[in-house]
N, C-alpha and C. Protein backbone atom coordinates (compact mmCIF):
# COMPACT_ATOMS: atom_id res chain seq x y z
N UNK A 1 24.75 -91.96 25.47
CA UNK A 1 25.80 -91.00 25.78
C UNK A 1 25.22 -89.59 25.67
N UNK A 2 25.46 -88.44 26.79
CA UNK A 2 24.76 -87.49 26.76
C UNK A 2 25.82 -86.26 26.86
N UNK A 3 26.06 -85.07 25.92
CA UNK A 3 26.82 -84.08 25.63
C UNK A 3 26.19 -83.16 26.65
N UNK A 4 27.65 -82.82 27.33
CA UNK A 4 27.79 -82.23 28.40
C UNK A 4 26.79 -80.79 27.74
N UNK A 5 26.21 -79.48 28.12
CA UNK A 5 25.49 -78.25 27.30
C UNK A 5 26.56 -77.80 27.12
N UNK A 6 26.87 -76.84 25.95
CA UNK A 6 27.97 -75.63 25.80
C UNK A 6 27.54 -74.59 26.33
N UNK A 7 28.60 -73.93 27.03
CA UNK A 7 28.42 -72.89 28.11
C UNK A 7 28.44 -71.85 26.77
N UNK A 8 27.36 -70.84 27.32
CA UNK A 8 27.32 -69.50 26.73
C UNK A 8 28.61 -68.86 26.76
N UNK A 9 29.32 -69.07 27.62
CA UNK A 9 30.20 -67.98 28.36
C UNK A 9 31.16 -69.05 29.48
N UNK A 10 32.02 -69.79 28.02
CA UNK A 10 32.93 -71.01 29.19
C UNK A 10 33.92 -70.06 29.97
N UNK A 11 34.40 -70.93 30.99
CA UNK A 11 35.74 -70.13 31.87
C UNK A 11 36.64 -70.40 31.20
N UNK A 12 37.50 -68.83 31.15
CA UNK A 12 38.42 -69.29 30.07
C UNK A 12 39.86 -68.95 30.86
N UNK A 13 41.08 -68.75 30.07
CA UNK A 13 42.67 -69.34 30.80
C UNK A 13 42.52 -68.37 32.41
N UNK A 14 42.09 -67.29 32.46
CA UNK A 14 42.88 -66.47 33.80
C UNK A 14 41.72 -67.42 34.75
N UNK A 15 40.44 -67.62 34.14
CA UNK A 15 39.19 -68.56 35.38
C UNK A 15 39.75 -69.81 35.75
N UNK A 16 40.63 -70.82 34.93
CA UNK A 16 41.33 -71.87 34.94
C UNK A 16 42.38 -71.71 35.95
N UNK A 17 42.95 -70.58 35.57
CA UNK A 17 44.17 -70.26 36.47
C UNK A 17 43.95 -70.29 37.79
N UNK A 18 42.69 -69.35 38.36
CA UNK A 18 42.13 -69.03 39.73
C UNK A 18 41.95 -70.08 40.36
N UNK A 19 41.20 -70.81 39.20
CA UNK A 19 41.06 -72.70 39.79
C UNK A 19 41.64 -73.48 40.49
N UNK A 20 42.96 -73.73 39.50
CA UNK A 20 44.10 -74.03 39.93
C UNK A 20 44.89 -74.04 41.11
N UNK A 21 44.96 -72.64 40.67
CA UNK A 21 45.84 -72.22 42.22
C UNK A 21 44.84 -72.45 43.38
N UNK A 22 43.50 -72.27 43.50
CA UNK A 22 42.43 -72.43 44.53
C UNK A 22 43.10 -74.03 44.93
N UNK A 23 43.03 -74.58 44.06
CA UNK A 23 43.21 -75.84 44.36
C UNK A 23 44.82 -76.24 44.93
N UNK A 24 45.76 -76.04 44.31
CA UNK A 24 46.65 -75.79 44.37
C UNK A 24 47.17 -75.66 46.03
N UNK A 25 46.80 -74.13 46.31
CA UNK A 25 46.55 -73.79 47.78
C UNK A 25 45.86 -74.54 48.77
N UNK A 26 44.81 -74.88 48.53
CA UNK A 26 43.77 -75.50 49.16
C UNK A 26 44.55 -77.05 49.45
N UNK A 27 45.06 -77.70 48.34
CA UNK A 27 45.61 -78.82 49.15
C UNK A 27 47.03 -79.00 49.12
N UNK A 28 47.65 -77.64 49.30
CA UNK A 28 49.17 -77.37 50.16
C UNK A 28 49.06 -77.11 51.53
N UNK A 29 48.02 -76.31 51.47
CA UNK A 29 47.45 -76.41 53.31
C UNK A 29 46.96 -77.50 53.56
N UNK A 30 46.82 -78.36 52.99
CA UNK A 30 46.25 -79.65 53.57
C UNK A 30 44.60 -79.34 53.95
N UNK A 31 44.37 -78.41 53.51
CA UNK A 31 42.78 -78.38 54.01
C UNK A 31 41.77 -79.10 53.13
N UNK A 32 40.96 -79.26 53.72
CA UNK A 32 39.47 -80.35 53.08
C UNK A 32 38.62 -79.25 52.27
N UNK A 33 37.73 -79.56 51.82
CA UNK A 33 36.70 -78.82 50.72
C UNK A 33 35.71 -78.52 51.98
N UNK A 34 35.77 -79.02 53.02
CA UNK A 34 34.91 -78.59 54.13
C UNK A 34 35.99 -77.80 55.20
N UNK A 35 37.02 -77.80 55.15
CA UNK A 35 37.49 -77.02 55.76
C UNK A 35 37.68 -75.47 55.16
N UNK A 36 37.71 -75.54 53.97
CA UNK A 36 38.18 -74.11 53.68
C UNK A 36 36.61 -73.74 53.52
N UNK A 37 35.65 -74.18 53.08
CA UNK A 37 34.31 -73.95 53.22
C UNK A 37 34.01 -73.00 54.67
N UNK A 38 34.16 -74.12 55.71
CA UNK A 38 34.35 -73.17 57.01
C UNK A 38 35.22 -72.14 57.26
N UNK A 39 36.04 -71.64 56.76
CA UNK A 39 36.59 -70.06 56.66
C UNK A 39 36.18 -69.41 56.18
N UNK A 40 35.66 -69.83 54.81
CA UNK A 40 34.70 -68.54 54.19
C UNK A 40 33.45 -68.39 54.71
N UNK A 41 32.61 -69.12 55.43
CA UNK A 41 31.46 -68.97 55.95
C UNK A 41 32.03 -67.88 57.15
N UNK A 42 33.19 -68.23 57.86
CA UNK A 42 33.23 -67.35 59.27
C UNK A 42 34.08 -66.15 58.74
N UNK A 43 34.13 -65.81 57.19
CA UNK A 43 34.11 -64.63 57.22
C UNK A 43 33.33 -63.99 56.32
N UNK A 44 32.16 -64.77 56.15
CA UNK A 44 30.94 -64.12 55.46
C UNK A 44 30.67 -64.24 54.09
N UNK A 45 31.37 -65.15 53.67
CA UNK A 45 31.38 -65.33 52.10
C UNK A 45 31.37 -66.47 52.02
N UNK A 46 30.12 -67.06 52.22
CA UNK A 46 30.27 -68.64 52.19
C UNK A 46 30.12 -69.21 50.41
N UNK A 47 30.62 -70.22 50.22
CA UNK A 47 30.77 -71.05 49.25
C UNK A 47 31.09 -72.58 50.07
N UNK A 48 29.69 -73.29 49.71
CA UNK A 48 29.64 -74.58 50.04
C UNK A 48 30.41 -75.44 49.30
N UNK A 49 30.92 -76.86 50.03
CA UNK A 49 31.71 -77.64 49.24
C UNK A 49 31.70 -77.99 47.91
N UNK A 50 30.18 -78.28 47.85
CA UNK A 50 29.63 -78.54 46.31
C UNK A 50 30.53 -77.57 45.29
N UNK A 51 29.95 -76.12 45.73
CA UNK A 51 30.54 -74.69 45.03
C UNK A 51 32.02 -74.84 44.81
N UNK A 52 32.91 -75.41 45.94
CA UNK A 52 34.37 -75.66 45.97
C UNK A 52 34.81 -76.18 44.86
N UNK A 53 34.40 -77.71 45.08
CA UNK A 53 35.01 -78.61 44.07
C UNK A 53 34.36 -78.08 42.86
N UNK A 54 33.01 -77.40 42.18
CA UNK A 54 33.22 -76.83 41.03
C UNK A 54 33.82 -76.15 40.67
N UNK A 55 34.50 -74.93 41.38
CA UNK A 55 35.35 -74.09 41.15
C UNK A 55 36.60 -74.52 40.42
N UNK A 56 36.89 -75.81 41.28
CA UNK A 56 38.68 -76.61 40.88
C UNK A 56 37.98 -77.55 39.68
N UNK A 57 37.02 -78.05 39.35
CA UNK A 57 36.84 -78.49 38.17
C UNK A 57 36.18 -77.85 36.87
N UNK A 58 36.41 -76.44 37.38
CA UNK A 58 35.82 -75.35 35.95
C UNK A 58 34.55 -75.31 35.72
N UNK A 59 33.94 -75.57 36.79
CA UNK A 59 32.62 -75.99 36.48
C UNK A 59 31.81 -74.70 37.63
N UNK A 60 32.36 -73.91 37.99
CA UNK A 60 31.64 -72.58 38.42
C UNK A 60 32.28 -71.25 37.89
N UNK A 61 32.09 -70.31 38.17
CA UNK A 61 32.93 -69.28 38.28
C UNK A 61 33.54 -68.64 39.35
N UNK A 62 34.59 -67.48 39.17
CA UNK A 62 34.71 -67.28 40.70
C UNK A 62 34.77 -65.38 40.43
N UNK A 63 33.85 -64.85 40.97
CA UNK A 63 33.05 -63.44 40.75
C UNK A 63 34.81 -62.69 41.51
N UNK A 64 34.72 -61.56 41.03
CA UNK A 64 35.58 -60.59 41.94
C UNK A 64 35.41 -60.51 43.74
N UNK A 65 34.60 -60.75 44.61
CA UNK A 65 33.95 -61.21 45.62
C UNK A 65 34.63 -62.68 46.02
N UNK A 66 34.28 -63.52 45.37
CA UNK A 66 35.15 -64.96 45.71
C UNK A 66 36.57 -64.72 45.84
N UNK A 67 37.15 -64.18 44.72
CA UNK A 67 38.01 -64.18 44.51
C UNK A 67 38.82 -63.41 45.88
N UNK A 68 38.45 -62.17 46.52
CA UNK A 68 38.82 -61.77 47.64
C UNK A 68 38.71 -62.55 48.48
N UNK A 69 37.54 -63.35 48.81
CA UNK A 69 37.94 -64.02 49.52
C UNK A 69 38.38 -65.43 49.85
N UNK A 70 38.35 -66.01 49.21
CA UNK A 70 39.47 -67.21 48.70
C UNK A 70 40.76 -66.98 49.09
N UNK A 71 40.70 -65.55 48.79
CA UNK A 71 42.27 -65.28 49.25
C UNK A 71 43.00 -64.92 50.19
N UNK A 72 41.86 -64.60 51.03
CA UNK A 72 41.31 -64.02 52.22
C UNK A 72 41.87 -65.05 52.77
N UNK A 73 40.81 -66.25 52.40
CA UNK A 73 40.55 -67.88 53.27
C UNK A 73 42.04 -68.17 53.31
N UNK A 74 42.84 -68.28 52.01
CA UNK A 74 43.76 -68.86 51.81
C UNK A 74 45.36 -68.17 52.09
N UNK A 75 44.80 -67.32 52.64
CA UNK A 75 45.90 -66.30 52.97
C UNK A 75 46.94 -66.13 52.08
N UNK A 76 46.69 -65.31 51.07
CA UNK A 76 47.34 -65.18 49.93
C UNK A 76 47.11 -63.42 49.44
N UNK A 77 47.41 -62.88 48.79
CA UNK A 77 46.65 -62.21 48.10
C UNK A 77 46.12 -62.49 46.48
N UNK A 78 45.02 -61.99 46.34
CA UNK A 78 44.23 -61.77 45.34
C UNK A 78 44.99 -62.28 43.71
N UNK A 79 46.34 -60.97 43.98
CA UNK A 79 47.07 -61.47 42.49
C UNK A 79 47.76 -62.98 42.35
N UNK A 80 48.06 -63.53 43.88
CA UNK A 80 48.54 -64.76 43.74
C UNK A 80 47.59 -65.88 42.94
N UNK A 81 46.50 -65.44 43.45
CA UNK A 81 45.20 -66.48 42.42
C UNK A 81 45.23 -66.38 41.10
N UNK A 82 45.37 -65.57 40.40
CA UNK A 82 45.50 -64.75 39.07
C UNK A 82 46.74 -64.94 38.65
N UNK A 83 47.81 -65.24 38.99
CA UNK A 83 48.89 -65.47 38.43
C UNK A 83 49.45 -67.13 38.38
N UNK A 84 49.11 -67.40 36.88
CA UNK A 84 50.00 -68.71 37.05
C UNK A 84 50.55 -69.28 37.58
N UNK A 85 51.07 -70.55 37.48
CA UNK A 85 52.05 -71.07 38.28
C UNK A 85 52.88 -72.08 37.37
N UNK A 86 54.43 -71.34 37.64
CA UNK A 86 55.05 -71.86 36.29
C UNK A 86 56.34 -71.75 36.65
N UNK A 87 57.22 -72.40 35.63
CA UNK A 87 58.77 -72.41 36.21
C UNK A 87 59.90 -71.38 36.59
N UNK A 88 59.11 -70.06 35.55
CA UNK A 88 60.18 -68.76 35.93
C UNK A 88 59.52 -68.15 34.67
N UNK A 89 60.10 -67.06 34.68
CA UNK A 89 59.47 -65.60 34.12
C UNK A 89 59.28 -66.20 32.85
N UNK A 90 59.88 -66.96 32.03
CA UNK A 90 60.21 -66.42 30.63
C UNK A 90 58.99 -67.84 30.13
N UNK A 91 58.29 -68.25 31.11
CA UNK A 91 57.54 -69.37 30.68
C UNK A 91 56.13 -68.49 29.73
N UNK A 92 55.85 -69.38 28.97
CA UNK A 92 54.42 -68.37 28.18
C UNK A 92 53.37 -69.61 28.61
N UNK A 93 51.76 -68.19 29.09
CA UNK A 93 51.07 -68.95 29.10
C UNK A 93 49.56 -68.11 28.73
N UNK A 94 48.65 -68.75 28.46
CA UNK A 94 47.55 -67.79 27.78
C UNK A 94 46.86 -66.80 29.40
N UNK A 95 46.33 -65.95 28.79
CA UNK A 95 45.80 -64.71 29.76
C UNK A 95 44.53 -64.69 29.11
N UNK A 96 43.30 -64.54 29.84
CA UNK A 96 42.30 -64.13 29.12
C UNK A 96 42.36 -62.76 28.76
N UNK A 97 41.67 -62.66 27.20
CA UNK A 97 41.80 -60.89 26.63
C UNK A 97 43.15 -60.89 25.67
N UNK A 98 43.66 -61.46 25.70
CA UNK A 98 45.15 -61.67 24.72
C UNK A 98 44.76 -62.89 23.88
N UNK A 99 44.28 -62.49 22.62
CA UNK A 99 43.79 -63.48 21.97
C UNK A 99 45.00 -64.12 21.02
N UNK A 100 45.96 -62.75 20.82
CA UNK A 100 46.66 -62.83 20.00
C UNK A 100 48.02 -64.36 20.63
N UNK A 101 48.73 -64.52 21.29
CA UNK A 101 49.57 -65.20 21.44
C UNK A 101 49.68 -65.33 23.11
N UNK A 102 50.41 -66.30 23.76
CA UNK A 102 50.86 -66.28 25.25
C UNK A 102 51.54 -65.10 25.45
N UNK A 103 51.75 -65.34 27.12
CA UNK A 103 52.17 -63.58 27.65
C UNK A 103 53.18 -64.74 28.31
N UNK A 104 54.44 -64.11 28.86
CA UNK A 104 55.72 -64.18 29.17
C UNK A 104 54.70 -63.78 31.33
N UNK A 105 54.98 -65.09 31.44
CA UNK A 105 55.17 -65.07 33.09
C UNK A 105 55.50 -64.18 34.01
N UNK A 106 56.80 -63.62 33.51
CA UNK A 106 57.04 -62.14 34.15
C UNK A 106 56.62 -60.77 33.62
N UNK A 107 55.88 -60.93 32.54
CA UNK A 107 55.76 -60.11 32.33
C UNK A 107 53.64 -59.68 32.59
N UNK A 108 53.21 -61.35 32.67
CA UNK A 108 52.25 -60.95 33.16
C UNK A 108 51.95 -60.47 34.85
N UNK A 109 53.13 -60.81 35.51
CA UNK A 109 53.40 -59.89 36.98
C UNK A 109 53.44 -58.80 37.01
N UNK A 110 54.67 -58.38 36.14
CA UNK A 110 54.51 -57.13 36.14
C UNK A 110 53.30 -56.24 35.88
N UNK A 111 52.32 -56.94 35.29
CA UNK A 111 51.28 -56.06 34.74
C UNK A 111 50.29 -56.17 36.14
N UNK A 112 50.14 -57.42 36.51
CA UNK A 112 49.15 -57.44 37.88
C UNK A 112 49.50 -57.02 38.71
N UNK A 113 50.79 -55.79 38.90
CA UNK A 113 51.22 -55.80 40.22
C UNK A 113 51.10 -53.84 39.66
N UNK A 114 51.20 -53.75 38.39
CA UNK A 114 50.81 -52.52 38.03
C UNK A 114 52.25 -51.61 37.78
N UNK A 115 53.16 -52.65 36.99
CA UNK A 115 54.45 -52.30 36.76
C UNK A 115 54.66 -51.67 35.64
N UNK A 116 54.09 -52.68 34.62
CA UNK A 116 54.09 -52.48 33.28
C UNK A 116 52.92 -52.75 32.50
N UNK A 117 52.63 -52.12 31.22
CA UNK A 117 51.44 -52.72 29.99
C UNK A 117 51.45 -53.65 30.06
N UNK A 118 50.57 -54.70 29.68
CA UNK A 118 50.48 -56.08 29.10
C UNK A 118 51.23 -56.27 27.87
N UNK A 119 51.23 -55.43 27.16
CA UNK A 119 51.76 -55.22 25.59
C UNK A 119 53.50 -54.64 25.68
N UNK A 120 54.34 -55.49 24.99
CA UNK A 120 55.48 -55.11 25.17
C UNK A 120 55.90 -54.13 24.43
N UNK A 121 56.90 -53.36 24.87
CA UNK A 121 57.35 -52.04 24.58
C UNK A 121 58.54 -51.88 23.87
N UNK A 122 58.83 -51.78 22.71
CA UNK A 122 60.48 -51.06 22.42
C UNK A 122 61.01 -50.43 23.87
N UNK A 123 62.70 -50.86 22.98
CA UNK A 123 63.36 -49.80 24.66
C UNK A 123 63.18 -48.66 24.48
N UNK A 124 63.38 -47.81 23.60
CA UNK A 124 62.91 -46.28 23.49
C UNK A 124 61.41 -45.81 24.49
N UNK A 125 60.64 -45.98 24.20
CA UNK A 125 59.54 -46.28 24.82
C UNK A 125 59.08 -47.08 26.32
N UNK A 126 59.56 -47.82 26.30
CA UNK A 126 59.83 -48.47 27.94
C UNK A 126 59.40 -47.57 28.84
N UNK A 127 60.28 -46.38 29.35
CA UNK A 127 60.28 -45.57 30.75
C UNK A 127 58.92 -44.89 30.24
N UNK A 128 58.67 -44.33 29.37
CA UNK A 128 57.26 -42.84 29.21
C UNK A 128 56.02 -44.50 29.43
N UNK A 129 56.37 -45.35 28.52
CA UNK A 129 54.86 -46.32 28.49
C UNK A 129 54.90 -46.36 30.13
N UNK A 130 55.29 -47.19 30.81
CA UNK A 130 55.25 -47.82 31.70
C UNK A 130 54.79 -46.28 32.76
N UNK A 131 55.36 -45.45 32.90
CA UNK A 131 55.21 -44.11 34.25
C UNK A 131 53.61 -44.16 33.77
N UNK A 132 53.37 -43.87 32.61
CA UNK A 132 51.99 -43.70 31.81
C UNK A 132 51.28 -44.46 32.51
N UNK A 133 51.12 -45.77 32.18
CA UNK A 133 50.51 -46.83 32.84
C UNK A 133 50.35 -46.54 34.31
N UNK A 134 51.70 -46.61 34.69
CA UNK A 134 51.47 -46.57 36.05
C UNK A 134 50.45 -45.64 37.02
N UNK A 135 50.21 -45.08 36.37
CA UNK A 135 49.89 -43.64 36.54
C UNK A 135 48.41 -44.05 36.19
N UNK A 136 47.94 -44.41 35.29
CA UNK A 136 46.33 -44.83 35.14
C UNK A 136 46.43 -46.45 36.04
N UNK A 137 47.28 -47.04 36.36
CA UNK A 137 46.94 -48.33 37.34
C UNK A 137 46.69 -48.21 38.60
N UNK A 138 47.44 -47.25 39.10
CA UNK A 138 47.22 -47.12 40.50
C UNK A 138 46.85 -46.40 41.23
N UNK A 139 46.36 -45.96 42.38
CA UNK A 139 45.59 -45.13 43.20
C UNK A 139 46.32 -43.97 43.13
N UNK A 140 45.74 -43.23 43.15
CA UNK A 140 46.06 -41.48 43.41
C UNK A 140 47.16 -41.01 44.70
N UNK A 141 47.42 -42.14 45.38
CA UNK A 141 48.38 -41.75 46.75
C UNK A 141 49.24 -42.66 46.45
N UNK A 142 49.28 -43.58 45.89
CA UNK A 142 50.43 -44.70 45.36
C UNK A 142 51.29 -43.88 44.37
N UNK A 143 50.48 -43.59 43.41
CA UNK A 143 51.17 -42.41 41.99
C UNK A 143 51.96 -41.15 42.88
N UNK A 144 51.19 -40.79 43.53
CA UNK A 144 51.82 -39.41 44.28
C UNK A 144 53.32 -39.65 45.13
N UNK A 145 53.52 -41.26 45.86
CA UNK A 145 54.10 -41.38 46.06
C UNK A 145 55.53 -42.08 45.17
N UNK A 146 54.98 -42.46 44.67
CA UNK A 146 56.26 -42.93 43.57
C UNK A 146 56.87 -41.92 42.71
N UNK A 147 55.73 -40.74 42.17
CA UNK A 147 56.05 -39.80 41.26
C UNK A 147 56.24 -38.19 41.63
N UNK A 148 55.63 -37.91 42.96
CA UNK A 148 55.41 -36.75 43.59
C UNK A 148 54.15 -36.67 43.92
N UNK A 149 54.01 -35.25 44.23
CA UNK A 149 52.76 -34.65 44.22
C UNK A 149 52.04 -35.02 42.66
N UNK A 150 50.63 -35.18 43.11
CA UNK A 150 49.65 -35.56 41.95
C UNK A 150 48.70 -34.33 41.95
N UNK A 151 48.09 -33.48 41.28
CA UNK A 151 47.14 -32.65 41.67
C UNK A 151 46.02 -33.36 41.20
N UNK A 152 44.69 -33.29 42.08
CA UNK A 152 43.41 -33.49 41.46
C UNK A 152 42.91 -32.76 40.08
N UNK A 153 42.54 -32.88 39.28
CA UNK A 153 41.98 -32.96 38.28
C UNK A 153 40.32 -31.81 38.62
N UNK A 154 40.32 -31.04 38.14
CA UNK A 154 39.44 -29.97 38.84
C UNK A 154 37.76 -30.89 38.17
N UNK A 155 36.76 -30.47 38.57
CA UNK A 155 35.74 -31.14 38.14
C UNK A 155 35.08 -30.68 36.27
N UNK A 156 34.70 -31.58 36.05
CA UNK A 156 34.39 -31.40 34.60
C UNK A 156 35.38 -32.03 33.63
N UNK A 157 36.49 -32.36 33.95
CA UNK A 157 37.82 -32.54 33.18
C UNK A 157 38.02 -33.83 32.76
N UNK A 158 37.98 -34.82 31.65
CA UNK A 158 37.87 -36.15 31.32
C UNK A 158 38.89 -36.36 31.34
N UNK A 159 39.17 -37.64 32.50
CA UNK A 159 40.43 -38.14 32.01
C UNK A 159 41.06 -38.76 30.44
N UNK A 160 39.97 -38.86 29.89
CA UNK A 160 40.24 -39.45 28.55
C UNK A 160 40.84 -38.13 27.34
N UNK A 161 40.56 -36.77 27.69
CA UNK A 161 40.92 -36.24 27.41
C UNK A 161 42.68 -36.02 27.75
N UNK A 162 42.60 -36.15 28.96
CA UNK A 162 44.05 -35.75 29.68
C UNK A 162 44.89 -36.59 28.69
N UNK A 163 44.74 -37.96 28.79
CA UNK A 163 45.24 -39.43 28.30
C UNK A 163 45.16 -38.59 26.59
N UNK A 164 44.45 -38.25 26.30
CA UNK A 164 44.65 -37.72 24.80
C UNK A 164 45.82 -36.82 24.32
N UNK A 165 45.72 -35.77 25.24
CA UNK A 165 46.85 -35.04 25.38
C UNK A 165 47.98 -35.20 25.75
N UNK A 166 47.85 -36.14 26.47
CA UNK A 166 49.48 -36.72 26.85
C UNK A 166 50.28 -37.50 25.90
N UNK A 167 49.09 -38.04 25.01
CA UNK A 167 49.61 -39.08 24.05
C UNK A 167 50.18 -38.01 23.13
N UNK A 168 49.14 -37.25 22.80
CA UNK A 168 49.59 -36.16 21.65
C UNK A 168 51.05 -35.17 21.98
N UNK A 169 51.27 -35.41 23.21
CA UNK A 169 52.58 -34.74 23.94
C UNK A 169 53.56 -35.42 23.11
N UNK A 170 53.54 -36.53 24.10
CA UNK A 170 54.79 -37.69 23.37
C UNK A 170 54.73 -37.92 22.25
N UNK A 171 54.07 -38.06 21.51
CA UNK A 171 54.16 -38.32 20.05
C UNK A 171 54.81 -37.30 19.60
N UNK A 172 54.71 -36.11 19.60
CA UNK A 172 55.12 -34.54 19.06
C UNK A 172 56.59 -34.39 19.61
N UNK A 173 57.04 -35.09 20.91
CA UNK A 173 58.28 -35.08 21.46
C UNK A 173 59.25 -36.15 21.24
N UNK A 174 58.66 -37.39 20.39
CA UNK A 174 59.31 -38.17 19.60
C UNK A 174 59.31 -38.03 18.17
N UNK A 175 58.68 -37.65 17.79
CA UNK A 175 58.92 -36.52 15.98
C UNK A 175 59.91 -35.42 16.37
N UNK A 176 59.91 -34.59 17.65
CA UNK A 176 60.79 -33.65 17.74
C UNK A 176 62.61 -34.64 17.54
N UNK A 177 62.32 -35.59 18.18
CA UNK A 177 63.85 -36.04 18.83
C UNK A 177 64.12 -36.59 16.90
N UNK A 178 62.92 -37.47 16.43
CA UNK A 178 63.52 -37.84 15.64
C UNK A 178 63.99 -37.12 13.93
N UNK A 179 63.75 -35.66 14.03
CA UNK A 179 63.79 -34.33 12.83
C UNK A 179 65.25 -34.26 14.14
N UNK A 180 65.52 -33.60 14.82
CA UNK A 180 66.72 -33.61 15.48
C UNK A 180 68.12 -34.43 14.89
N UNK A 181 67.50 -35.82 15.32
CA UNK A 181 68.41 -37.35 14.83
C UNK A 181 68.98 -37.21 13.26
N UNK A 182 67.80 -37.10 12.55
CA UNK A 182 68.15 -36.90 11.27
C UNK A 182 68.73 -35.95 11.21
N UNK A 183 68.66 -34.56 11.29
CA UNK A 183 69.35 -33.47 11.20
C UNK A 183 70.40 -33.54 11.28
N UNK A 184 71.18 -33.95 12.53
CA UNK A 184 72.16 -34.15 12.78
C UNK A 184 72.84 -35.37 11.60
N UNK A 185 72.55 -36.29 11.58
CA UNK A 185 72.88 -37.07 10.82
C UNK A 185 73.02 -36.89 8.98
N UNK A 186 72.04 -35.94 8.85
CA UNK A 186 72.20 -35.27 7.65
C UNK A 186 73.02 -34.22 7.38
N UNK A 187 73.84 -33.65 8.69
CA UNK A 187 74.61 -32.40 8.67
C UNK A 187 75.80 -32.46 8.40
N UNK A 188 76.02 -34.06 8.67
CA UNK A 188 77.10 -34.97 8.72
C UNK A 188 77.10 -35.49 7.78
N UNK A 189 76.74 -35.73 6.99
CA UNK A 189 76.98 -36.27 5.64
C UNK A 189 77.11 -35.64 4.57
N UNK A 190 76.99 -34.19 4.33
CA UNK A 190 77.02 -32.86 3.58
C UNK A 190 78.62 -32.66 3.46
C-alpha cells in the first residue's frame, strides 16, 4: 500500500469549490472532458483532458488564467466558479482565508460581487464599512458612478495613508456621536 505524497500547498475550500462547479457546469452542459477541452484550446487556453479531470478531482490547480477561462468556456462568469453551490443565503460554508469559522452564502456574494466586507458588521457601522469597502473593491469609474465624482489622487499620495485617515475620521466621528449620546443622556438624569 503506497501513501498518496502530502502536497506542500493542498487545494483548499474556494480550489474545491472552483472544482466543483467546473464540474458541476461541465456536466449540466452535457459536455465531455474532450469537449470542453476543445473550447479552451479555440480560445487559447488550452487545458488537456488529463488537466480536466484533475481539476474536478483536486488533483490540479486552477491559476487566475484558468479560471477566466473556464468561464469563458463555460459561459458563466468568473464569480459563478468561486461561489458555492448551496441551498440559499443563510447556508455556511468554508472560504479559503477565513480560518476562523464558515461564511454565510449570502454573504459570501455579497463580498465577490464587491457589496460588502467578508467580516460582518454591527448595524451602526453597516453603511460607512460597506461605501468604504466599496470604494477600495472597485474600479475608479464603477465608485464614481455609484458615489459621484471620484478625484484622482495626485502622484506621491499612498493610498494606505488615505485609508488611514479615513479610518481616523470615523473613529473621531463615532467618539463624537457617542460624548453627544451620553451627554444627552446624562443631562437627563440630573
Amino acid at each position: 500500500m503506497t501513501d498518496e505524497p502530502k502536497r506542500k500547498n493542498p487545494i483548499g475550500a474556494t480550489g474545491k469549490t472552483v472544482a466543483d462547479n467546473v464540474k458541476r457546469l461541465r456536466e449540466g452542459q452535457r459536455l465531455a472532458f474532450v469537449d470542453l477541452a476543445a473550447t479552451l484550446e479555440s480560445i487559447g487556453k488550452p487545458i488537456p483532458t488529463l488537466g480536466l479531470r484533475h481539476i474536478e478531482a483536486y488533483k490540479r490547480r486552477v491559476d487566475t488564467d484558468d479560471l477566466v477561462a473556464l468561464a469563458v468556456a463555460l459561459d458563466v462568469s468568473p464569480v459563478t466558479l468561486l461561489m458555492p453551490n448551496s441551498d440559499g443565503p443563510g447556508a455556511e460554508v468554508p472560504v479559503t482565508g477565513v480560518l476562523s469559522r464558515p461564511v454565510q452564502t449570502g454573504r459570501f456574494w455579497d463580498w465577490l460581487i464587491g457589496v460588502y466586507p467578508l467580516e460582518e458588521q454591527s448595524e451602526d457601522q453597516r453603511g460607512v464599512t460597506s461605501q468604504i469597502f466599496q470604494r477600495k473593491a472597485r474600479p475608479a469609474w464603477a465608485v464614481s458612478a455609484a458615489f459621484g465624482s471620484v478625484r484622482e489622487l495626485p502622484a506621491g499620495i499612498d493610498m494606505k495613508v488615505v485609508n488611514k485617515v479615513a479610518q481616523n475620521a470615523a473613529t473621531k466621528a463615532v467618539d463624537d456621536l457617542l460624548k453627544r449620546y451620553e451627554q444627552r443622556h446624562n443631562d437627563g438624569d440630573d
